[in-house]
N, C-alpha and C. Protein backbone atom coordinates (compact mmCIF):
# COMPACT_ATOMS: atom_id res chain seq x y z
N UNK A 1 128.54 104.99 109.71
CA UNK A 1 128.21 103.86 110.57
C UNK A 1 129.44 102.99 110.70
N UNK A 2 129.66 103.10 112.22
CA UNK A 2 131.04 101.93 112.04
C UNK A 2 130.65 100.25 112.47
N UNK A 3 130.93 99.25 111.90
CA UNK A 3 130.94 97.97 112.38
C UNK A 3 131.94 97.48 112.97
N UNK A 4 131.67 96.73 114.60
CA UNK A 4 132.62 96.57 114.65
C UNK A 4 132.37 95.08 114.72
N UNK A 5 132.12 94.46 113.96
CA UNK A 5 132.06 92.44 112.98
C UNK A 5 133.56 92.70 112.90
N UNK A 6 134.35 91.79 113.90
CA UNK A 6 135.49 91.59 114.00
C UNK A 6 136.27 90.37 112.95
N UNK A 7 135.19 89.25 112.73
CA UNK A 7 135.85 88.70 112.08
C UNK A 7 136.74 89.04 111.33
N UNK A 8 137.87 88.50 110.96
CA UNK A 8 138.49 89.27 109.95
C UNK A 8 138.20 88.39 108.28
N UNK A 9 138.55 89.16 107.61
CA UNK A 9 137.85 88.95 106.22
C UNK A 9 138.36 87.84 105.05
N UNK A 10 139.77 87.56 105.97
CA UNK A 10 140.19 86.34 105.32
C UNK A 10 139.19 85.33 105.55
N UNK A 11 138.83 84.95 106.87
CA UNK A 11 138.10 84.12 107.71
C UNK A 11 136.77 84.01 107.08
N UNK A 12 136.13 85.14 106.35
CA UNK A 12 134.73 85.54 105.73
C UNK A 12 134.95 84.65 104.35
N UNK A 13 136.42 85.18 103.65
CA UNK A 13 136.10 84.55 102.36
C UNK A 13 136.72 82.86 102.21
N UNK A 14 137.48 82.63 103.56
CA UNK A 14 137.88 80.96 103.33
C UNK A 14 136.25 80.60 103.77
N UNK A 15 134.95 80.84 104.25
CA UNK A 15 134.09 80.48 104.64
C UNK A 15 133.02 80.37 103.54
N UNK A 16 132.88 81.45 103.17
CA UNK A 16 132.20 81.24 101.47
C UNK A 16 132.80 80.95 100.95
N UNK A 17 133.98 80.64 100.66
CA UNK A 17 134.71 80.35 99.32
C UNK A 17 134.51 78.50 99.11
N UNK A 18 134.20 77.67 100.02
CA UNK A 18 133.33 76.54 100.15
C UNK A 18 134.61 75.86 100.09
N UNK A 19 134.45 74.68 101.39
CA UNK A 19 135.21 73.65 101.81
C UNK A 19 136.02 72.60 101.02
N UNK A 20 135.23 72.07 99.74
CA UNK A 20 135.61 71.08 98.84
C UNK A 20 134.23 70.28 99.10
N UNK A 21 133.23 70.23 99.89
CA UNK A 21 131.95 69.58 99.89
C UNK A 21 131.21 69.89 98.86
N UNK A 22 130.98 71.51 98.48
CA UNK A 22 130.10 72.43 97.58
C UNK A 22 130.90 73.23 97.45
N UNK A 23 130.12 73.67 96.05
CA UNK A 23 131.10 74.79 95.47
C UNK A 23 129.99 76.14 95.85
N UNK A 24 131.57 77.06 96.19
CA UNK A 24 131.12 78.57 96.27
C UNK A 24 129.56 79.13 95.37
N UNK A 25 128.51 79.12 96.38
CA UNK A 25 127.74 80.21 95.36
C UNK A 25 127.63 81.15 95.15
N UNK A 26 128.08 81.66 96.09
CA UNK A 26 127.82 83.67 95.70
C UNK A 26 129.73 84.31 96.42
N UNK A 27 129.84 85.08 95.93
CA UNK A 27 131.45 86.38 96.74
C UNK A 27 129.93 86.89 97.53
N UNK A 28 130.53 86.97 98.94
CA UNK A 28 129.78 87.81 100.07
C UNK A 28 130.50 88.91 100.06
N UNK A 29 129.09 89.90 99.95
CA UNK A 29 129.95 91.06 100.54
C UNK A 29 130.33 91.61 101.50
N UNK A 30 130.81 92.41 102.03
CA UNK A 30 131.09 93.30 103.65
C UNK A 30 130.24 93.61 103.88
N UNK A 31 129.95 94.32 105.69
CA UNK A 31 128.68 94.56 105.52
C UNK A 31 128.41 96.24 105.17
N UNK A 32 128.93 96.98 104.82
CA UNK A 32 129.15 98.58 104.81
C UNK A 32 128.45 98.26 103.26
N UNK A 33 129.38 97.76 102.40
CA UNK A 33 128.53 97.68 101.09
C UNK A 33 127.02 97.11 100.66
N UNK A 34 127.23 96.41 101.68
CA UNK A 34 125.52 95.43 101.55
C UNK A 34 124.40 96.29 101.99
N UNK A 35 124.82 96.91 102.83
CA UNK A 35 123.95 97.79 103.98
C UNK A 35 123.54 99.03 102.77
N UNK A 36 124.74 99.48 101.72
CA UNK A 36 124.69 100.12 101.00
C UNK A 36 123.32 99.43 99.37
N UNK A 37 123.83 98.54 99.58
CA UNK A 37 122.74 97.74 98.22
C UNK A 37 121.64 97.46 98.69
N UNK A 38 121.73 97.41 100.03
CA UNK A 38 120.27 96.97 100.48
C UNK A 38 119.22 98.36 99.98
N UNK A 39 119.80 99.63 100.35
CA UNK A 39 119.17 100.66 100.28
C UNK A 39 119.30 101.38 98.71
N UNK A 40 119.84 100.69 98.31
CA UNK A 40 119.91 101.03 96.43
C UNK A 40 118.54 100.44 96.10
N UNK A 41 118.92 99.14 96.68
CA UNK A 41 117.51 97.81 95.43
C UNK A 41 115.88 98.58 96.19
N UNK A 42 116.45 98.92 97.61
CA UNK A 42 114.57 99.37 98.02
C UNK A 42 114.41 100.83 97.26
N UNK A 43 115.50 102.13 97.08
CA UNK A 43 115.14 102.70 96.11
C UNK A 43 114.45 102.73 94.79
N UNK A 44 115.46 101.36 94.40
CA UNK A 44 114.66 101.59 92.79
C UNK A 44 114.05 100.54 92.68
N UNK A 45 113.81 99.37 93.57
CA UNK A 45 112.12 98.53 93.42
C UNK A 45 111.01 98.80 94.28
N UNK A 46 111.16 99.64 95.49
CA UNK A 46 109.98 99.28 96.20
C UNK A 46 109.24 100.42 95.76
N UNK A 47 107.51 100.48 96.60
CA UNK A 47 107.13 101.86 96.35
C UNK A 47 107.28 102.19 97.91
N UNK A 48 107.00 103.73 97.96
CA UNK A 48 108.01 104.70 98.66
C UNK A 48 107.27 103.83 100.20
N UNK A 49 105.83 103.79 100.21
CA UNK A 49 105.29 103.07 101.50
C UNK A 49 106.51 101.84 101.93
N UNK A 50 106.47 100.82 101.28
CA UNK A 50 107.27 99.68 101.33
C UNK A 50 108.90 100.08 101.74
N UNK A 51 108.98 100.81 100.90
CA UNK A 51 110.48 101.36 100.89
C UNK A 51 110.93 101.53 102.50
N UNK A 52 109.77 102.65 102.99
CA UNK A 52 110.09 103.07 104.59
C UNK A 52 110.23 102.17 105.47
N UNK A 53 109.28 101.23 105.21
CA UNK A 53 108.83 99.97 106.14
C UNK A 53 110.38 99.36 106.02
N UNK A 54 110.58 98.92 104.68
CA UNK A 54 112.05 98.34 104.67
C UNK A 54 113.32 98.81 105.43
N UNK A 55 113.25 100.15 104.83
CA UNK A 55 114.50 100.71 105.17
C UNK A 55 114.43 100.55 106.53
N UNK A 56 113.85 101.15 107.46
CA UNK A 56 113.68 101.10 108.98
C UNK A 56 114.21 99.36 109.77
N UNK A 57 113.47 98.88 108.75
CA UNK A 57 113.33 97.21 109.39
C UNK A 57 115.47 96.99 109.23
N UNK A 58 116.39 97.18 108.34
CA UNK A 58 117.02 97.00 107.58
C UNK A 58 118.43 98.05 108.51
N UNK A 59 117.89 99.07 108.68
CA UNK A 59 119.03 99.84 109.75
C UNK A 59 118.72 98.91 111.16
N UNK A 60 117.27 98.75 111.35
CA UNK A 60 117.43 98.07 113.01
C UNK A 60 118.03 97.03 113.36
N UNK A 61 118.00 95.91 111.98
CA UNK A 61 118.70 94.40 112.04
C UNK A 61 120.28 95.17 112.42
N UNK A 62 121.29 95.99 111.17
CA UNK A 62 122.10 96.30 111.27
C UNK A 62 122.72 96.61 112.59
N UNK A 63 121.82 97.60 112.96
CA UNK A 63 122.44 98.35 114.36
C UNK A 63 122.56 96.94 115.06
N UNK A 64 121.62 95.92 115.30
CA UNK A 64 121.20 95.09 116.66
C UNK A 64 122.38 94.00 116.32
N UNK A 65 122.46 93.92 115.24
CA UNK A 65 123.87 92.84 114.71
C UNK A 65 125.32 93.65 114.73
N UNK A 66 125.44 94.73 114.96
CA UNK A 66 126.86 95.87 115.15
C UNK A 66 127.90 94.91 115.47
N UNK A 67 128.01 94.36 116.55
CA UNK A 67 128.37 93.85 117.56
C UNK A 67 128.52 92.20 116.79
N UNK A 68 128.42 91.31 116.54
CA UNK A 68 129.28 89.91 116.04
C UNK A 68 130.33 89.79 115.98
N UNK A 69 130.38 89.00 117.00
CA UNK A 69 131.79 88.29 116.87
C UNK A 69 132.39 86.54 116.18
N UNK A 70 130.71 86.09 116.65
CA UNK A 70 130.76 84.94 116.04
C UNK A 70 130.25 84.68 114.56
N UNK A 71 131.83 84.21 113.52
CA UNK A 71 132.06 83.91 112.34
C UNK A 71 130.56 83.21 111.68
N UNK A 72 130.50 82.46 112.29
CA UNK A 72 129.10 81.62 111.64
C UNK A 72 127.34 82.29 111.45
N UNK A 73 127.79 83.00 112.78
CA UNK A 73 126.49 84.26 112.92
C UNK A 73 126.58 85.06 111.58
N UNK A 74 127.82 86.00 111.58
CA UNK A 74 128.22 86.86 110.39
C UNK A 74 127.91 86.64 109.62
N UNK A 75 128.12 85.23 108.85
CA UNK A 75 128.33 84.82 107.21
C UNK A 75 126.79 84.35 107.49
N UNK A 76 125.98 84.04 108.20
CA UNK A 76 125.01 83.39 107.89
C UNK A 76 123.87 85.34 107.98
N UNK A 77 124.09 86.03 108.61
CA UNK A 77 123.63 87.42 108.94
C UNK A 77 123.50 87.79 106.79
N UNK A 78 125.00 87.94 107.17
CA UNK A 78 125.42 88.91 105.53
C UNK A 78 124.43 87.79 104.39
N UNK A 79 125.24 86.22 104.15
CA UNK A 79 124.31 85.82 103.69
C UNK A 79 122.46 86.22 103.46
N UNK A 80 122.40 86.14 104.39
CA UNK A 80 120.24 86.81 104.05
C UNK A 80 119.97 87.83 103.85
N UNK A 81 120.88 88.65 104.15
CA UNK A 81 120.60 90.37 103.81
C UNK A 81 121.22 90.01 102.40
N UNK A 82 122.22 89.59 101.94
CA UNK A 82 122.83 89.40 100.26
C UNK A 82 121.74 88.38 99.41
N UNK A 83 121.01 87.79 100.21
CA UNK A 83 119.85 86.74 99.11
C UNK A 83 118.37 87.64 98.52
N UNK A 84 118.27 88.30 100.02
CA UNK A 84 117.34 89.40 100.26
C UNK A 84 117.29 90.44 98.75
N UNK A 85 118.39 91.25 98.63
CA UNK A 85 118.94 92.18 98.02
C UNK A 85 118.61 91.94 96.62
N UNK A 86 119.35 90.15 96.29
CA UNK A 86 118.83 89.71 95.06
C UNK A 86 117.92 89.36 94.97
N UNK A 87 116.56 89.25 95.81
CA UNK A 87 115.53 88.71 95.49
C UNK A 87 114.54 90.19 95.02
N UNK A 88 115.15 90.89 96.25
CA UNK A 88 113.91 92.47 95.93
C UNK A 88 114.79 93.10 93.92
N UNK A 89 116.02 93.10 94.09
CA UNK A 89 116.73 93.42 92.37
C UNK A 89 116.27 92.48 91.47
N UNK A 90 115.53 91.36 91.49
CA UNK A 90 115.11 90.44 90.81
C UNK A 90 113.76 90.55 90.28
N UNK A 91 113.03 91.39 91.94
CA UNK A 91 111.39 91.49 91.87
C UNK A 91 111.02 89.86 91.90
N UNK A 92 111.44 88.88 92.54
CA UNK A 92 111.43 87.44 92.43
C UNK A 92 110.68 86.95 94.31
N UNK A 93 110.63 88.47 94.65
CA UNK A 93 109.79 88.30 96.02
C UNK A 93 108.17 88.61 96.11
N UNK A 94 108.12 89.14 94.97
CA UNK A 94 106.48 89.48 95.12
C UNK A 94 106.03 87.91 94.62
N UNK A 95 104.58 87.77 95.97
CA UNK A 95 104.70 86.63 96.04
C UNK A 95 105.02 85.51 96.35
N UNK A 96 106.26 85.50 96.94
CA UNK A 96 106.90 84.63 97.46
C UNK A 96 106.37 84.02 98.98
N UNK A 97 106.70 82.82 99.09
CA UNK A 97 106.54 82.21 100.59
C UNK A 97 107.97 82.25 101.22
N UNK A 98 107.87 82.36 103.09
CA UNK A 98 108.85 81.87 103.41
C UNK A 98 109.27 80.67 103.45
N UNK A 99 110.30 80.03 102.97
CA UNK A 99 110.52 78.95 103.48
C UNK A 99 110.89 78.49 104.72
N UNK A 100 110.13 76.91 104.36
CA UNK A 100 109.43 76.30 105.79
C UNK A 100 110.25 76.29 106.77
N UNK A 101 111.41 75.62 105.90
CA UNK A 101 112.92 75.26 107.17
C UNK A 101 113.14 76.65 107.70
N UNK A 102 113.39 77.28 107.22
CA UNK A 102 113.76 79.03 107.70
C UNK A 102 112.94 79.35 108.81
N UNK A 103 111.94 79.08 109.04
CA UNK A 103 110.34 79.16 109.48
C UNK A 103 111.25 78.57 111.07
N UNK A 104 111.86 77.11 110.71
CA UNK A 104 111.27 76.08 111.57
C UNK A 104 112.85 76.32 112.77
N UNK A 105 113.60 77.32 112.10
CA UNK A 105 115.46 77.59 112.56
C UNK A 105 114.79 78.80 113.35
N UNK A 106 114.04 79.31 113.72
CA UNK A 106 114.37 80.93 114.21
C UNK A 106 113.56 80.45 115.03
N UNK A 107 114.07 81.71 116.11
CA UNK A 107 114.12 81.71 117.44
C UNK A 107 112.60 82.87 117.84
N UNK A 108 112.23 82.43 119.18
CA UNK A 108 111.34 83.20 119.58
C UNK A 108 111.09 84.80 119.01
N UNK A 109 112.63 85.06 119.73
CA UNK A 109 112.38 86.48 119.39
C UNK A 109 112.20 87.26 117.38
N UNK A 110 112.95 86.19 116.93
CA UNK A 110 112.62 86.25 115.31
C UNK A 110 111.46 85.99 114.76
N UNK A 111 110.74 84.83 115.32
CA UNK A 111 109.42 84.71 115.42
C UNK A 111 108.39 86.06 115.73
N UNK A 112 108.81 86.64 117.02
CA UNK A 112 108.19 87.81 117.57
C UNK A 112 108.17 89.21 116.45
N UNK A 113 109.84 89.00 115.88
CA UNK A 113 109.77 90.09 114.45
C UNK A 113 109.24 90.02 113.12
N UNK A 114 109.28 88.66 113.04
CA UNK A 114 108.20 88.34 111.78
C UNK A 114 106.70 88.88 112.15
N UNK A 115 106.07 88.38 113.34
CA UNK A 115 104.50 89.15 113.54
C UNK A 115 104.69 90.21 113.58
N UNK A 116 105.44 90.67 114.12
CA UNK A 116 105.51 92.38 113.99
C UNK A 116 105.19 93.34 112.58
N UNK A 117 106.01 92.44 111.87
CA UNK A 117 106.41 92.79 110.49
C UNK A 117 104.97 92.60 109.93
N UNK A 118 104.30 91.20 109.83
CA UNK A 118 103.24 91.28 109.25
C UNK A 118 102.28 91.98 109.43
N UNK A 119 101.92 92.43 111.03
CA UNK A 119 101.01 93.13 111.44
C UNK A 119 101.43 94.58 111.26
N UNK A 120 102.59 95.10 110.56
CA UNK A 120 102.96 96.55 109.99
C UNK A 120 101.98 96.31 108.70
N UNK A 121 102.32 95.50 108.02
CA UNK A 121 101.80 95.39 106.83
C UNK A 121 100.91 95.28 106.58
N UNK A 122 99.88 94.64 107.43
CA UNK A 122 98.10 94.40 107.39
C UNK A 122 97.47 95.41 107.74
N UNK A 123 98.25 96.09 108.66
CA UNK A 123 97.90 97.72 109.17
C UNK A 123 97.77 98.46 107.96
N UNK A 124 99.03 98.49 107.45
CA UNK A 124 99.45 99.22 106.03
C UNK A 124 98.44 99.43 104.89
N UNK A 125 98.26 97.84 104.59
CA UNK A 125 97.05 97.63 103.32
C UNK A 125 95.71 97.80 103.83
N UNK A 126 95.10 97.85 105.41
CA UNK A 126 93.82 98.52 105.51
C UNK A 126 94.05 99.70 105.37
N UNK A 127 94.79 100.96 105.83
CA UNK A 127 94.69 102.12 105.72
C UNK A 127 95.06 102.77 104.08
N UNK A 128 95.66 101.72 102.91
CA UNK A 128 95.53 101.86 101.93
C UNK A 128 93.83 101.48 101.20
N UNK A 129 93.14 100.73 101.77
CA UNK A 129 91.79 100.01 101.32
C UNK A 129 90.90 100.78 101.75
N UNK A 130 91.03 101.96 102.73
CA UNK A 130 89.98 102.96 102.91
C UNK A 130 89.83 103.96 101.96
């Protein structure tokens, strides 16, 4: 899979590496490696149902994000797929709510992929409840 996220990577790490306002919380990774951990942590936490649902959801963001050019998009993209990663390696998502603000920043069409998503999943757990 090639990316072509032009930013260049100096630009990635003077951006996380934090202004002098806040300090750095996390080294971001690229996205070739993330894309890579994403599909490690659904290996060895999800079960195989979940897993598919993920993985699928997880190449489509990728592919549909190929293409960034804008720095702030990127780091804020990699960012949630890298919080993501640690939350499913943590097991610190079962359970979890979205948060509200997150909720209250996305756009129609993100909106439109969240129902999507849920209504995979409600689908999912009736045809497990039969």
């Amino acid at each position: 899979m090639t990316f072509a996220m032009k930013p260049s990577w100096r630009l990635l790490a003077t951006a996380t590496a934090g202004n002098g306002l806040k300090p750095a919380q996390m080294a971001l990774l690229p996205p070739i490696p993330l894309y890579r951990r994403l599909f490690r942590a659904h290996r060895k936490h999800l079960k195989h149902e979940m897993r598919l649902l993920g993985d699928e959801y997880i190449k489509a963001e990728f592919r549909a994000h190929r293409n960034i050019d804008n720095p702030a998009h990127l780091i804020g993209f990699l960012t949630e797929w890298q919080l993501y990663a640690q939350k499913i390696e943590g097991e610190a998502w079962i359970g979890d709510k979205l948060d509200e603000e997150k909720i209250a920043k996305m756009s129609d069409q993100q909106m439109g992929q969240l129902y999507e998503l849920m209504k995979a999943i409600q689908k999912r757990n009736e045809e497990e409840n039969k």
